[in-house]
Protein backbone atom coordinates (compact mmCIF):
# COMPACT_ATOMS: atom_id res chain seq x y z
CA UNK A 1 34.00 9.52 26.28
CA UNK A 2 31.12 9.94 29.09
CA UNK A 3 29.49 7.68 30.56
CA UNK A 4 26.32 7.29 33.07
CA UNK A 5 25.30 4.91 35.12
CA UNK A 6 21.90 4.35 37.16
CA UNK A 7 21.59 1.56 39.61
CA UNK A 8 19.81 1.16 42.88
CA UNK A 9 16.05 0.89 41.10
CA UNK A 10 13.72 -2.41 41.69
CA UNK A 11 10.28 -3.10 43.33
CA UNK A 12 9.13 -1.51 46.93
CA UNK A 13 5.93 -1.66 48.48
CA UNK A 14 4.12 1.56 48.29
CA UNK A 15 5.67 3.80 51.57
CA UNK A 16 9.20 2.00 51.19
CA UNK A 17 12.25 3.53 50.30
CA UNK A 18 15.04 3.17 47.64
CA UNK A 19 18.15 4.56 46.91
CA UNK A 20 19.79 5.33 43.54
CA UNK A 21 22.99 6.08 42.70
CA UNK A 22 24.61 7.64 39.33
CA UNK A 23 27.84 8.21 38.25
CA UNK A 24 29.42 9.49 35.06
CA UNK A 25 32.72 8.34 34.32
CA UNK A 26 35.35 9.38 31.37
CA UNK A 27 35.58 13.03 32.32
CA UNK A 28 38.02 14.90 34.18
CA UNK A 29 35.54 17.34 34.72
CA UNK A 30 32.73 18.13 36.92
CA UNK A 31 29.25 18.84 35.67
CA UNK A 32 27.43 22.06 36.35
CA UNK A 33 24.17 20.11 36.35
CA UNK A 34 23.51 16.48 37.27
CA UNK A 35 19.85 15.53 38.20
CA UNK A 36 17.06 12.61 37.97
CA UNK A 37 14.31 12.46 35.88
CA UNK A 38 11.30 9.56 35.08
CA UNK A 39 9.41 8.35 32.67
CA UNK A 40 6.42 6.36 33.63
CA UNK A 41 4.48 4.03 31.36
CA UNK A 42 2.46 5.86 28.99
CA UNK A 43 3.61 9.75 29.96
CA UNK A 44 6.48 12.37 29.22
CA UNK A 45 9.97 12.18 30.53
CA UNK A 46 9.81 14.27 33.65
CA UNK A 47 12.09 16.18 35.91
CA UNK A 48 12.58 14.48 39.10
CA UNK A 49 15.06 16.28 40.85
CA UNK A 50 18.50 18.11 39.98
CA UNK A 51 21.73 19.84 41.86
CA UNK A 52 24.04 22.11 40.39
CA UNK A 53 27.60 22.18 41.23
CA UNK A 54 27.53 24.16 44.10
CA UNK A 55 25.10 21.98 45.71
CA UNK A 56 21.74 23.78 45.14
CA UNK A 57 18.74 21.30 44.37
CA UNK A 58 15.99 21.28 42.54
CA UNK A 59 12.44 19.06 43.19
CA UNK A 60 9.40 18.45 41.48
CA UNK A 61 6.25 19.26 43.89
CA UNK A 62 5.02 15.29 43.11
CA UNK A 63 8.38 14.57 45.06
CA UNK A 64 9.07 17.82 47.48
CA UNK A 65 9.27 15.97 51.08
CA UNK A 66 10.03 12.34 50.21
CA UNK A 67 12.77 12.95 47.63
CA UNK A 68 16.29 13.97 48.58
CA UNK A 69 18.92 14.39 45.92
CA UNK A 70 22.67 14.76 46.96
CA UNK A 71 25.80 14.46 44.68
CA UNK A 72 29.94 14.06 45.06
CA UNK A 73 31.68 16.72 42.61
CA UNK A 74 34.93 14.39 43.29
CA UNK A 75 33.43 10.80 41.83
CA UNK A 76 30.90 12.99 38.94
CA UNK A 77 27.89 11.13 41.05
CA UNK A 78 24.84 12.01 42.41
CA UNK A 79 22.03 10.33 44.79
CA UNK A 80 18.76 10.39 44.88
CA UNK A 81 16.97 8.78 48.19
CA UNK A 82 13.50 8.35 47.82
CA UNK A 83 11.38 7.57 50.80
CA UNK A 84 6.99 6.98 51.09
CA UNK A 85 7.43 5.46 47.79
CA UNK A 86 3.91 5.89 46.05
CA UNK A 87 2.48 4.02 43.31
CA UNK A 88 2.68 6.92 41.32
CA UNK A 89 6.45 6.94 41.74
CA UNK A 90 6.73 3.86 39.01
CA UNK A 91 8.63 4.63 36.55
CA UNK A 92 12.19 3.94 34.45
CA UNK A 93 14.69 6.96 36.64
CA UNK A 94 17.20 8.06 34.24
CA UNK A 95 20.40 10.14 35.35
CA UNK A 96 21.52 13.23 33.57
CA UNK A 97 24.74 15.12 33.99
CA UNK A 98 25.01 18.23 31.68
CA UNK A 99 27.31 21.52 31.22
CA UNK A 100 31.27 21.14 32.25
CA UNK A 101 33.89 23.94 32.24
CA UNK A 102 34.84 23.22 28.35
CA UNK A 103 31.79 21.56 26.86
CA UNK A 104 29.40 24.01 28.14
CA UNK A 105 26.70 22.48 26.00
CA UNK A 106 27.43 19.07 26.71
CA UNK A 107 24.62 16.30 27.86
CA UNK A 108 24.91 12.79 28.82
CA UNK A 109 22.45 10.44 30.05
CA UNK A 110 22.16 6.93 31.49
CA UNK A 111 20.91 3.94 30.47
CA UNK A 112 18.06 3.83 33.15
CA UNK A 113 16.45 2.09 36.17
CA UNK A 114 13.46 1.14 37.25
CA UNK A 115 11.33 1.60 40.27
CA UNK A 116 8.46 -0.46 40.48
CA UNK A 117 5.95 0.48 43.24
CA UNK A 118 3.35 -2.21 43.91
CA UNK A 119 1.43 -4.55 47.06
């Protein structure tokens, strides 16, 4: 069975940078979809940023500029650097990797990390 795994979150001064890193494990196959998304205290799970299989990205305007994602279709993992961390950015990042060749329909997510952005 899948698997996903987050890490790379903790707590940055505001304009700092973080990287995370995800990777979903137990399937041969490669995901047609794997992307970031956050939930911040108090608000509704949001898209962060996503990349399809052939590379193509995706970014919410809050993040367009400071966000890059990136992915490996080899190791099922994708990146997400974030740079000019804002307060705003706070929030538990979760990874999603959805849609293979056979389970079309499939979704997986991971277990969460946070990023805490505070002086």
């Amino acid at each position: 069975q899948v698997h996903v795994v987050e890490s790379g979150g903790g707590l940055v001064q505001p304009g700092g940078s973080l990287r995370l890193s995800c990777a979903a494990s137990g399937s041969i196959f490669s995901f047609n979809l794997m992307g970031w998304y956050r939930q911040a205290a108090g608000k509704q799970r949001e898209m962060v940023a996503r990349i399809t299989r052939g590379g193509f990205p995706t970014y919410a305007d809050s993040v367009k500029g400071r966000f890059t994602i990136s992915k490996d279709n080899a190791k099922n993992a994708v990146y997400l650097q974030m740079n000019s961390l804002k307060l705003e950015d706070t929030a538990v990042y979760y990874c999603n990797a959805a849609g293979t060749l056979i389970q079309p329909n499939s979704e997986y997510w991971g277990q969460g990390t946070q990023v805490t952005v505070s002086s």
